[in-house]
Protein backbone atom coordinates (compact mmCIF):
# COMPACT_ATOMS: atom_id res chain seq x y z
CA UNK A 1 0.00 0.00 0.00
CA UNK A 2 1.40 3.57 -1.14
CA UNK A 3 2.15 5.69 2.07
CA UNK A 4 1.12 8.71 0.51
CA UNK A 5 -0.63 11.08 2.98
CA UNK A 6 -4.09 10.84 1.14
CA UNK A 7 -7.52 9.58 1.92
CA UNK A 8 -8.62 6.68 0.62
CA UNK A 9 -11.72 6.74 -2.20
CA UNK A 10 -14.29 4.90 0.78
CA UNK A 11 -17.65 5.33 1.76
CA UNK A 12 -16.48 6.58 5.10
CA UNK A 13 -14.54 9.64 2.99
CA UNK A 14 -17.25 10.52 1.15
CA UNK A 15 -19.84 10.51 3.74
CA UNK A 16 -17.66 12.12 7.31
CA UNK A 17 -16.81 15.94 7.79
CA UNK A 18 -13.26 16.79 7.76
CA UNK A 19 -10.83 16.25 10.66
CA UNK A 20 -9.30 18.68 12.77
CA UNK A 21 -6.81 20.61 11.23
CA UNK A 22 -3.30 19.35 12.73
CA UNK A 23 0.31 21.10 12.91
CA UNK A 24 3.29 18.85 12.49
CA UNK A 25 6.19 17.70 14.46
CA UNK A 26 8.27 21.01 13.87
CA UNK A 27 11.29 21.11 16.27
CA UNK A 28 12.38 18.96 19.54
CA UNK A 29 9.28 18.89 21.59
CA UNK A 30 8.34 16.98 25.19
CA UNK A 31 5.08 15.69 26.60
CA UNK A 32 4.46 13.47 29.60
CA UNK A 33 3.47 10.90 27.45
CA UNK A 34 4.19 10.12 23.63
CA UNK A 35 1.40 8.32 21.87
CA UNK A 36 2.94 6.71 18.23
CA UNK A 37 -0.25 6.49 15.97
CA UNK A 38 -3.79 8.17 15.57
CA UNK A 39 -6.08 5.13 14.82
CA UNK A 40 -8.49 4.10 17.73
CA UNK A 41 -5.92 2.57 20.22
CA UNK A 42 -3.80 5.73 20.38
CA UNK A 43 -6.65 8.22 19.83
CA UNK A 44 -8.43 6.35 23.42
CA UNK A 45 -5.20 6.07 24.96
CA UNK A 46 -4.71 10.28 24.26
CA UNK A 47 -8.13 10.45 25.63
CA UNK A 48 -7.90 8.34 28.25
CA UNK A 49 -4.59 10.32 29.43
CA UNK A 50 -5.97 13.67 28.69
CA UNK A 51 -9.18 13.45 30.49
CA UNK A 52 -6.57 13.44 33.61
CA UNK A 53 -5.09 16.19 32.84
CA UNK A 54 -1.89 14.49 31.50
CA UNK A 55 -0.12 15.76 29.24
CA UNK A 56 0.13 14.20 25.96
CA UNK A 57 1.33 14.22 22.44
CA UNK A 58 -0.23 12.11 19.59
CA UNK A 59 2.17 11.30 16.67
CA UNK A 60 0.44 10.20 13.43
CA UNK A 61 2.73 9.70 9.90
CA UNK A 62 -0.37 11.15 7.86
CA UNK A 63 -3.81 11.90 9.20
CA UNK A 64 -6.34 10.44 12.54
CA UNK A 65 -8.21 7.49 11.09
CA UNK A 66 -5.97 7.22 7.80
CA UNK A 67 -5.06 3.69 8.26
CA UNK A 68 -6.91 0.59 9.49
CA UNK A 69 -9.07 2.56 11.73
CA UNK A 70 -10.34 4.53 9.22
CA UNK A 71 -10.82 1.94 6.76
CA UNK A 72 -12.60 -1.21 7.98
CA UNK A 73 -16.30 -2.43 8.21
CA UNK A 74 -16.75 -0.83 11.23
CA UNK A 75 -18.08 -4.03 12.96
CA UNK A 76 -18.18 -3.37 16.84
CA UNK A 77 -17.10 -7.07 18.04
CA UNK A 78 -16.87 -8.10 21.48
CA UNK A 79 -14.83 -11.48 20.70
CA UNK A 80 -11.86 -12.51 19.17
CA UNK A 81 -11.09 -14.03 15.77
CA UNK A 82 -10.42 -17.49 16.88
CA UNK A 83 -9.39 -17.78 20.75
CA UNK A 84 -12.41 -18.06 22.97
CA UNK A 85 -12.36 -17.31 26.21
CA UNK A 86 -10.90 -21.04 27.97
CA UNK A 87 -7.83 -20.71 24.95
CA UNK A 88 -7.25 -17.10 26.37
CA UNK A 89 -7.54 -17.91 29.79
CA UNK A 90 -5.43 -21.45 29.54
CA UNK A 91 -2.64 -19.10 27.94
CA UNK A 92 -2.41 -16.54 30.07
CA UNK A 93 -3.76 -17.53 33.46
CA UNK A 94 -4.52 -14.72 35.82
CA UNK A 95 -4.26 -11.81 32.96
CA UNK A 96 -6.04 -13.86 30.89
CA UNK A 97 -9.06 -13.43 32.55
CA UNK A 98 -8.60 -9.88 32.76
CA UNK A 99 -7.78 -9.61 29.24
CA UNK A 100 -11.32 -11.82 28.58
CA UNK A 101 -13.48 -9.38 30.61
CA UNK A 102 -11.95 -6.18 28.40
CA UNK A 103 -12.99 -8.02 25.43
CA UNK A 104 -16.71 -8.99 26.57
CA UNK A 105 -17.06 -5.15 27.87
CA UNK A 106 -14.95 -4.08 24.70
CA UNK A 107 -18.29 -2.80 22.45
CA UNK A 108 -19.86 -1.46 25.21
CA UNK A 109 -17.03 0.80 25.78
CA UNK A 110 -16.61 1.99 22.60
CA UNK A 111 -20.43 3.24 22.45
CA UNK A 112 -19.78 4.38 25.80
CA UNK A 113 -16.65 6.57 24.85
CA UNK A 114 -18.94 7.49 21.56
CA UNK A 115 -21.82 8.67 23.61
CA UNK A 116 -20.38 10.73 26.57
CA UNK A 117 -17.95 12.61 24.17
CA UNK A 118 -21.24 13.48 21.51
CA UNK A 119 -19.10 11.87 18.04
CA UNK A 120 -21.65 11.21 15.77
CA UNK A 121 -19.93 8.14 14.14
CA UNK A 122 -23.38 6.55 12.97
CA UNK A 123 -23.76 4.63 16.01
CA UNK A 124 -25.93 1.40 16.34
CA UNK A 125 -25.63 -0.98 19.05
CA UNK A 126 -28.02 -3.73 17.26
CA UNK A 127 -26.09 -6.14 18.36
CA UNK A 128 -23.68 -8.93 16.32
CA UNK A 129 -24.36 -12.20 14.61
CA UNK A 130 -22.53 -15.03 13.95
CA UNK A 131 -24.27 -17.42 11.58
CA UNK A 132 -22.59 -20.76 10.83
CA UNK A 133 -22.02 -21.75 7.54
CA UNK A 134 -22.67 -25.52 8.05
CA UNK A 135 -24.58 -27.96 10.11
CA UNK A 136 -21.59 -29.49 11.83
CA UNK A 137 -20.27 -25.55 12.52
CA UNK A 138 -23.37 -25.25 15.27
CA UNK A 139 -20.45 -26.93 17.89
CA UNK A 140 -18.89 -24.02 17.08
CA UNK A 141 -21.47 -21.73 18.27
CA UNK A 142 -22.55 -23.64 21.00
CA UNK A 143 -19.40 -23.99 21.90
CA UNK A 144 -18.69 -20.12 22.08
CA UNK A 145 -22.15 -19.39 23.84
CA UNK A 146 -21.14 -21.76 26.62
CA UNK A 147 -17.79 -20.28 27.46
CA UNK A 148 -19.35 -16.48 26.92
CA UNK A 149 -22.13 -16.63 29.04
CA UNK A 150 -19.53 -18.22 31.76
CA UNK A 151 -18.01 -14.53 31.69
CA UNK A 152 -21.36 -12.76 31.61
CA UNK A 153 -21.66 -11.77 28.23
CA UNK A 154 -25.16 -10.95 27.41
CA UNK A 155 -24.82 -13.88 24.15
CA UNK A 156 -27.33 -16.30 22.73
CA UNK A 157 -27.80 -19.58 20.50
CA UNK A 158 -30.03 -19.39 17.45
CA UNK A 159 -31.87 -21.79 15.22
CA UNK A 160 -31.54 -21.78 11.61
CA UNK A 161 -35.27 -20.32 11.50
CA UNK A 162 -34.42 -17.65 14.15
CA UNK A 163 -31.39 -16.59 12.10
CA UNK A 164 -33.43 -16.81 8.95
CA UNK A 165 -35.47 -14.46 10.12
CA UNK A 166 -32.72 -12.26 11.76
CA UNK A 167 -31.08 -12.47 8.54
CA UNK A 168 -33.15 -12.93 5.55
CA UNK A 169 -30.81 -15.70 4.31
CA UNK A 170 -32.09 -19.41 4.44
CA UNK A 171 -28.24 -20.04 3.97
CA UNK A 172 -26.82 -20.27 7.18
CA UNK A 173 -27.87 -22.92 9.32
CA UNK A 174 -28.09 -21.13 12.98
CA UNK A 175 -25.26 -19.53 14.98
CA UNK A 176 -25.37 -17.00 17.92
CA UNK A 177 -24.72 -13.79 18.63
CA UNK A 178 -24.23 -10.66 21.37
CA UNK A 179 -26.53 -7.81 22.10
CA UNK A 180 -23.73 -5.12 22.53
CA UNK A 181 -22.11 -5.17 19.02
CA UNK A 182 -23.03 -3.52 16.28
CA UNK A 183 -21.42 -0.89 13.79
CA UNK A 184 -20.37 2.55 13.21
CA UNK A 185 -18.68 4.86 10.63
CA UNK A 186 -14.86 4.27 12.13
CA UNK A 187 -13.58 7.36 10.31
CA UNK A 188 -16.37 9.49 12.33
CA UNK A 189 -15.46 7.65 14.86
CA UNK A 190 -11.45 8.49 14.52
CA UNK A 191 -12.08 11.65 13.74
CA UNK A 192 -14.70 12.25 16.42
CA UNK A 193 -11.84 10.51 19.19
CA UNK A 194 -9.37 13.24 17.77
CA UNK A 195 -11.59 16.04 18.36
CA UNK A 196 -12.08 15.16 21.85
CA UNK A 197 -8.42 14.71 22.50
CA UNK A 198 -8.09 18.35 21.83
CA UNK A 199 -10.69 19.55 23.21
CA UNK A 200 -9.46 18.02 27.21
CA UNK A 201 -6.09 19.56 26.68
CA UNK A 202 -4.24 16.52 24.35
CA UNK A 203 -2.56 17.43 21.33
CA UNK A 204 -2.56 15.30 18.10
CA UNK A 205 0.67 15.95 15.27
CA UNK A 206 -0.04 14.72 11.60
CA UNK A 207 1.98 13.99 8.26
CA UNK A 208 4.74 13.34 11.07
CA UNK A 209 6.12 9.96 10.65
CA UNK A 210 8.15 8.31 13.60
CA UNK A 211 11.25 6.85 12.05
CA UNK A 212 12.55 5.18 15.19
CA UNK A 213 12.40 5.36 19.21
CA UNK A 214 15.23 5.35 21.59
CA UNK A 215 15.69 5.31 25.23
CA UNK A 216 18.28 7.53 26.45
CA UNK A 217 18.73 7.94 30.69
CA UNK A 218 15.27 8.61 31.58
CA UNK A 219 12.95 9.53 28.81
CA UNK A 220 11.98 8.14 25.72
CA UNK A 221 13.21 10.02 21.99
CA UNK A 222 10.66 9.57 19.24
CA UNK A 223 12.43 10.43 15.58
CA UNK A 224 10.35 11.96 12.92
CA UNK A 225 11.54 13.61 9.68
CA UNK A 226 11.40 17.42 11.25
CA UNK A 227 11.54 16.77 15.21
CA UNK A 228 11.83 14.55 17.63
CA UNK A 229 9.64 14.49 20.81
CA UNK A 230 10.82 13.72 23.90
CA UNK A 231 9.24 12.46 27.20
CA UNK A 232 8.86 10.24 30.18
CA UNK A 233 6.42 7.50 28.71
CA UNK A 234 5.66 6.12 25.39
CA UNK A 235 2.85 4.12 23.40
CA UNK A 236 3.21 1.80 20.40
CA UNK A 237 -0.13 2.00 18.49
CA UNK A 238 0.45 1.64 15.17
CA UNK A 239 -0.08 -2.32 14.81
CA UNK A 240 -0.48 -3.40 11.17
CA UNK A 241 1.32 -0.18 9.77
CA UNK A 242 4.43 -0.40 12.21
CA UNK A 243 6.92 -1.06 9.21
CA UNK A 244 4.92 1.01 6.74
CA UNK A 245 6.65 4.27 6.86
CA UNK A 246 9.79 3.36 8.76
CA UNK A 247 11.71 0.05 8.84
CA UNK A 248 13.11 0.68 11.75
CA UNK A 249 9.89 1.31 13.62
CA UNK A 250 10.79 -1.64 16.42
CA UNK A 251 11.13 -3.95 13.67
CA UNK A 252 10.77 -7.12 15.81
CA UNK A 253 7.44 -6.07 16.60
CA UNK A 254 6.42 -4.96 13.02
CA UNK A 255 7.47 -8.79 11.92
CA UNK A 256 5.20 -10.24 13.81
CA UNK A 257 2.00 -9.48 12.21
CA UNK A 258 1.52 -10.01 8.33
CA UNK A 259 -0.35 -7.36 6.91
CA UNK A 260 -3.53 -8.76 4.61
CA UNK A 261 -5.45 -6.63 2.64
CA UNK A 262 -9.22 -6.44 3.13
CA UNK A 263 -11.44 -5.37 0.92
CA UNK A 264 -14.62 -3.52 1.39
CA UNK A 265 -17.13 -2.90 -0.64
CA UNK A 266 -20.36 -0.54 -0.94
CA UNK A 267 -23.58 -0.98 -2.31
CA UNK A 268 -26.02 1.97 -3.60
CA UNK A 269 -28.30 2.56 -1.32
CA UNK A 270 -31.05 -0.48 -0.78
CA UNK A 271 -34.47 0.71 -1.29
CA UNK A 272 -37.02 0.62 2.38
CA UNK A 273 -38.61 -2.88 1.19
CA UNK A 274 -35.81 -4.83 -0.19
CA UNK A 275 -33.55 -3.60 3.04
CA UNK A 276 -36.50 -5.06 5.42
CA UNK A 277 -36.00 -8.52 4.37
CA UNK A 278 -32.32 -8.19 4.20
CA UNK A 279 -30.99 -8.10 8.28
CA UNK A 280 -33.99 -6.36 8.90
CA UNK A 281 -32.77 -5.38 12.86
CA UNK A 282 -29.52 -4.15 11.42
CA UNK A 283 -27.12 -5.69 13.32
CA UNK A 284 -23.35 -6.33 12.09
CA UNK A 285 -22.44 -10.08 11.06
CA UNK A 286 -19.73 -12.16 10.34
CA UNK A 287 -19.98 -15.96 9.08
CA UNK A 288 -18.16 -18.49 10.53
CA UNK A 289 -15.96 -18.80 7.40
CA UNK A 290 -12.85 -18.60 7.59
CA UNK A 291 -13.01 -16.25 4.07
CA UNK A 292 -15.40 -14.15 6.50
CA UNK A 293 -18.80 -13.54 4.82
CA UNK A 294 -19.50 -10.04 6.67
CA UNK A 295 -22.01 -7.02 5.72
CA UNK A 296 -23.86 -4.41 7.70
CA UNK A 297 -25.58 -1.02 6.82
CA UNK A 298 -24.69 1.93 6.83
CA UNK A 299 -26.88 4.84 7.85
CA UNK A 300 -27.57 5.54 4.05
CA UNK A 301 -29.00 2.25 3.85
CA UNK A 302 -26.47 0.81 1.48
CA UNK A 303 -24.83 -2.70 2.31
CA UNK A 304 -21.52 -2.88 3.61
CA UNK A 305 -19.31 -6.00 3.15
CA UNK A 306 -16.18 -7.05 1.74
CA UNK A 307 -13.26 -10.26 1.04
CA UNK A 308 -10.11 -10.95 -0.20
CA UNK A 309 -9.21 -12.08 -3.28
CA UNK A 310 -6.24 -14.10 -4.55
CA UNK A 311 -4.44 -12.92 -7.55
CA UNK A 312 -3.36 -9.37 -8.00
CA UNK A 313 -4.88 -8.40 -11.35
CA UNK A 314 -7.59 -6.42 -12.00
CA UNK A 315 -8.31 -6.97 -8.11
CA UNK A 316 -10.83 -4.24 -7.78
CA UNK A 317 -13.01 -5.16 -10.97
CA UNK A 318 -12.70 -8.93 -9.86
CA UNK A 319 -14.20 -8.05 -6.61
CA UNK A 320 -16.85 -6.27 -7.28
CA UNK A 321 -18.16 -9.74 -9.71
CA UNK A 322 -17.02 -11.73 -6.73
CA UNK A 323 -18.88 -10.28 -3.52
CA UNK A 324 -21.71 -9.79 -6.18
CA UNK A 325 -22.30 -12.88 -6.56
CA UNK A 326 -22.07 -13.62 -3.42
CA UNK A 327 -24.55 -11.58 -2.48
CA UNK A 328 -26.90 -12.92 -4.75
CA UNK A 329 -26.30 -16.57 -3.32
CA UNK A 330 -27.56 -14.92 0.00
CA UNK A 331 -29.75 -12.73 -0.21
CA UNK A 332 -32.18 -13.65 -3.69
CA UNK A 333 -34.34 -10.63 -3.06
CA UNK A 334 -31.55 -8.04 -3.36
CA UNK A 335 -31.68 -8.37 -7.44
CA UNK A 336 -29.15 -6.80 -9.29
CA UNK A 337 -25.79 -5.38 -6.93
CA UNK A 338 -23.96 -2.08 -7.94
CA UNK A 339 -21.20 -0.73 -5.62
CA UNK A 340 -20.67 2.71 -5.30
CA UNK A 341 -17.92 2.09 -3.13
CA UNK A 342 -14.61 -0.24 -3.20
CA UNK A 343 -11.74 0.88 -1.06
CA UNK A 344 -9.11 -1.38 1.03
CA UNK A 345 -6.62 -1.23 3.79
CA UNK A 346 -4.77 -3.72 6.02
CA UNK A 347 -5.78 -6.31 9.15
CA UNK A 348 -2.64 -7.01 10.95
CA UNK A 349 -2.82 -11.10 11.53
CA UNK A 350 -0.72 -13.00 13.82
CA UNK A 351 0.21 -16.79 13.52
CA UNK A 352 -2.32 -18.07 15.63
CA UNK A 353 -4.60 -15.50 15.47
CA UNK A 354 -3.77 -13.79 19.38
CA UNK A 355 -3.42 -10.42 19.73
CA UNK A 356 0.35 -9.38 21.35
CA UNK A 357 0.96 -7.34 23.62
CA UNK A 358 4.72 -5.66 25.18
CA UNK A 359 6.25 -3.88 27.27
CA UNK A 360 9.02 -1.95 25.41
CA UNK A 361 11.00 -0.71 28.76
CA UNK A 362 10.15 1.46 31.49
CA UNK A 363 6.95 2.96 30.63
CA UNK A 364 6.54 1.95 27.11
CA UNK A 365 3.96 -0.69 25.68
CA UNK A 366 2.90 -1.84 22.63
CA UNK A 367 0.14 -4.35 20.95
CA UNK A 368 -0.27 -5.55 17.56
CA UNK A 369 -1.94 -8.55 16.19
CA UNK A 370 -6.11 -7.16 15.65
CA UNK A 371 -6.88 -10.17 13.70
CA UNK A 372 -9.97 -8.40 12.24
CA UNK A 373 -11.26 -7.22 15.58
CA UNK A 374 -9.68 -4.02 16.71
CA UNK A 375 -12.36 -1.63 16.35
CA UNK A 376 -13.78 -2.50 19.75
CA UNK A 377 -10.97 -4.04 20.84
CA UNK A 378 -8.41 -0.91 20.03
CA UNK A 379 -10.73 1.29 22.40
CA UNK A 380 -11.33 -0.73 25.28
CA UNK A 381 -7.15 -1.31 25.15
CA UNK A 382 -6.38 2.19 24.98
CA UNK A 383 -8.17 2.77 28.32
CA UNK A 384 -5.98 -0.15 29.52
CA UNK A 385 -2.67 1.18 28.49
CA UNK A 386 -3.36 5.00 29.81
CA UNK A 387 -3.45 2.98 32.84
CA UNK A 388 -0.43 0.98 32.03
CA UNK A 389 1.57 4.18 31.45
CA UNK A 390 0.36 6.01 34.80
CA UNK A 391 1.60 3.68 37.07
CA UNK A 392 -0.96 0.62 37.86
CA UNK A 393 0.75 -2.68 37.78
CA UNK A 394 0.61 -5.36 35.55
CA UNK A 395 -0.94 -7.44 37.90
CA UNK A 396 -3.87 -5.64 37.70
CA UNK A 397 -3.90 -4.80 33.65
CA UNK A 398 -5.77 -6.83 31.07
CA UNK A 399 -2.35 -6.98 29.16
CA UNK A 400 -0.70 -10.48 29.39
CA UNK A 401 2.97 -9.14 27.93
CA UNK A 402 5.32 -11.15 26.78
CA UNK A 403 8.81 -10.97 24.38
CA UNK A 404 8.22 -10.19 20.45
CA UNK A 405 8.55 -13.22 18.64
CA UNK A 406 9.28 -11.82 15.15
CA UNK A 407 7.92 -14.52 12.10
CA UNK A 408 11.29 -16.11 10.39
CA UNK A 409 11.11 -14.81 6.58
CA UNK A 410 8.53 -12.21 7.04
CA UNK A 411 8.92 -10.57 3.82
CA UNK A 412 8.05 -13.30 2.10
CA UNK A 413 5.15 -14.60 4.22
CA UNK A 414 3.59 -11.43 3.49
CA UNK A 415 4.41 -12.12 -0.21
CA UNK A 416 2.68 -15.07 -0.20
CA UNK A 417 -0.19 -14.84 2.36
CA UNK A 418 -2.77 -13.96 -0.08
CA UNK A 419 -2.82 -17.61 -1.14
CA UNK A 420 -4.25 -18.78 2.56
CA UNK A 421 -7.35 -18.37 0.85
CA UNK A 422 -6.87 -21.72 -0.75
CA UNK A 423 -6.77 -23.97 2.19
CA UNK A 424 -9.14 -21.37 3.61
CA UNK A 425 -11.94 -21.92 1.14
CA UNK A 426 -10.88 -26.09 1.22
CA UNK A 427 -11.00 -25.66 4.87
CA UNK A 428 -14.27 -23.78 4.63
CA UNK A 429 -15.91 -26.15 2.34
CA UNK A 430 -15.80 -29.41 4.66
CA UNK A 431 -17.65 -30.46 7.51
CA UNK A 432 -16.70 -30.77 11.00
């Protein structure tokens, strides 16, 4: 992906206000705390930290919401990818169950954050599905309703006639879901974050790329082209675009996520009777596929979804026949699919699909590894690291940190990773 400063041609460009207008890093500056990215984990964290009255400094290498953040389906998800809550817990013990708590409260605290700071970011809490693709896939669900409601997440099983009806599709064969998900525009939502950063006292620095950190006696030295800015703590939060301006950007952490492109997609608008029998409550979902099969609306009423695709030729064209069809396969009644809309941007996935987290050195942390989850996710963590950075212990933080474990040949695992969707779509078409 090009790392020119520009907005991408999305939905969420066309249809959100401007951002705030932002000076650069100009100079050597300080701040009690330096904040490396403006995407929803550093944006909450700035909050987070300026609602104190803490003084810090957001560093963003183009614009707030320019990358992933501002990009995505805007799915508010309060799971993980893969891990359920006994894999997370069985890992990491004691701060595993901390860490499984942030994630069941993580939607609720985005439309928390969303409501008590007024960002209109198209908010609906309608709640998340997760039909299953198969017959033998209903373990799956059960299995994840089970070890949810354990927690205390407010989750459910459904029939394959409830989620026909929730749906409009007579092609998934039941699945669950959880009543605080649901979606939002996640540029308005960036945007909206940055905005209140300012306004309690944070400041945010754009087309300001960090080109490396260093530790030097007691502060920490962030490097961009112009400045460098200088202070006591420091945040990582760039996670799938670590290495995309600067190679040097903690490498060993950038390594250890492959960057995938997703691709989303827009439809025109779906007229009032078509869109009643198509997810009529308007809640976000996501398939059990491993090739996800995702859509939700947007408050324009058109159809939000997306995929990958394999080859790199004529990718755009080729996915607008593919997630056409698909479509059609689904949901008959839509007739004939136009997008107005294609854009794309990266999900940072990890080897087995759990987020990482670090502690760089005194006062420093990092995470990468969203796995197609970090819009709820990102803002329930940056309310966890604010608190990391301030002082409370790790014994009491939902951040199980460990060493970076770079991937061996990363360059060309990322070369290659677009053909998973092979043994994905073999994988996907068997039974369990």
């Amino acid at each position: 992906m090009s790392t020119a400063v520009e907005w991408p041609p999305s939905l969420w460009a066309a249809a959100t206000p401007a951002g705030p207008t932002l000076p650069s890093v100009d100079g050597d500056i300080g701040a009690d705390v330096t904040v490396i990215g403006a995407g929803f984990t550093g944006l909450s964290t700035a909050l987070s930290l300026a609602r104190r009255g803490i003084d810090v400094a957001v560093i963003e290498a183009a614009e707030p919401g320019w990358g992933a953040s501002g990009r995505n389906n805007g799915q508010v998800i309060p799971t993980l990818t893969r891990p359920e809550p006994d894999d997370i817990i069985r890992r990491h013990g004691e701060a595993g169950e901390r860490l499984v708590h942030l994630i069941r409260d993580c939607a609720q605290t985005l439309f928390d954050v969303a409501r008590d700071e007024g960002i209109d970011c198209e908010a609906e809490q309608n709640g998340w599905l997760q039909p299953v693709h198969s017959p033998g896939r209903m373990k799956i669900a059960e299995r994840r309703v089970a070890q949810w409601s354990r927690v205390g997440a407010p989750v459910s099983l459904k029939s394959r006639e409830e989620m026909r009806d929730l749906t409009g599709s007579d092609n998934w064969f039941g699945g669950w879901g959880n009543t605080t998900g649901g979606h939002i525009n996640p540029l308005a939502l960036a945007r909206g974050l940055a905005r209140a950063v300012l306004r309690h006292g944070g400041r945010i620095y754009g087309r300001s790329p960090v080109e490396a950190i260093r530790r030097d006696g007691a502060h920490w030295f962030a490097r961009t082209p112009r400045g460098t800015v200088k202070s006591r703590a420091l945040v990582l939060a760039t996670n799938a675009y670590t290495g995309e301006f600067s190679s040097k950007l903690v490498p060993e952490i950038a390594r250890q996520v492959v960057p995938i492109f997703s691709w989303q997609l827009a439809t025109k608008p779906i007229s009032d009777n078509v869109r009643k029998s198509i997810i009529p409550g308007r809640q976000a979902v996501s398939d059990t596929h491993r090739e996800l099969y995702f859509a939700r609306y947007d408050a324009r009423n058109r159809l939000v979804t997306g995929g990958a695709i394999l080859l790199p030729i004529k990718r755009r064209e080729r996915m607008q026949t593919y997630i056409s069809g698909r479509l059609a396969r689904l949901f008959p009644q839509i007739g004939n699919v136009e997008f107005d809309y294609v854009w794309n941007g990266y999900v940072g996935i990890t080897r087995d699909f759990f987020p990482r987290f670090h502690q760089l050195g005194p006062d420093a942390f990092a995470w990468v590894g969203c796995n197609g989850r970090a819009v709820g996710l990102s803002v329930a963590l940056g309310r966890e690291l604010a608190r990391a950075v301030t002082g409370t212990p790790l014994s009491e933080l939902a951040l199980p940190v460990s060493e970076p474990t770079p991937l061996p040949a990363h360059g060309l695992i990322r070369s290659f990773a677009p053909a998973m969707l092979l043994p994905y779509r073999y994988q996907d078409a068997r039974e369990i």
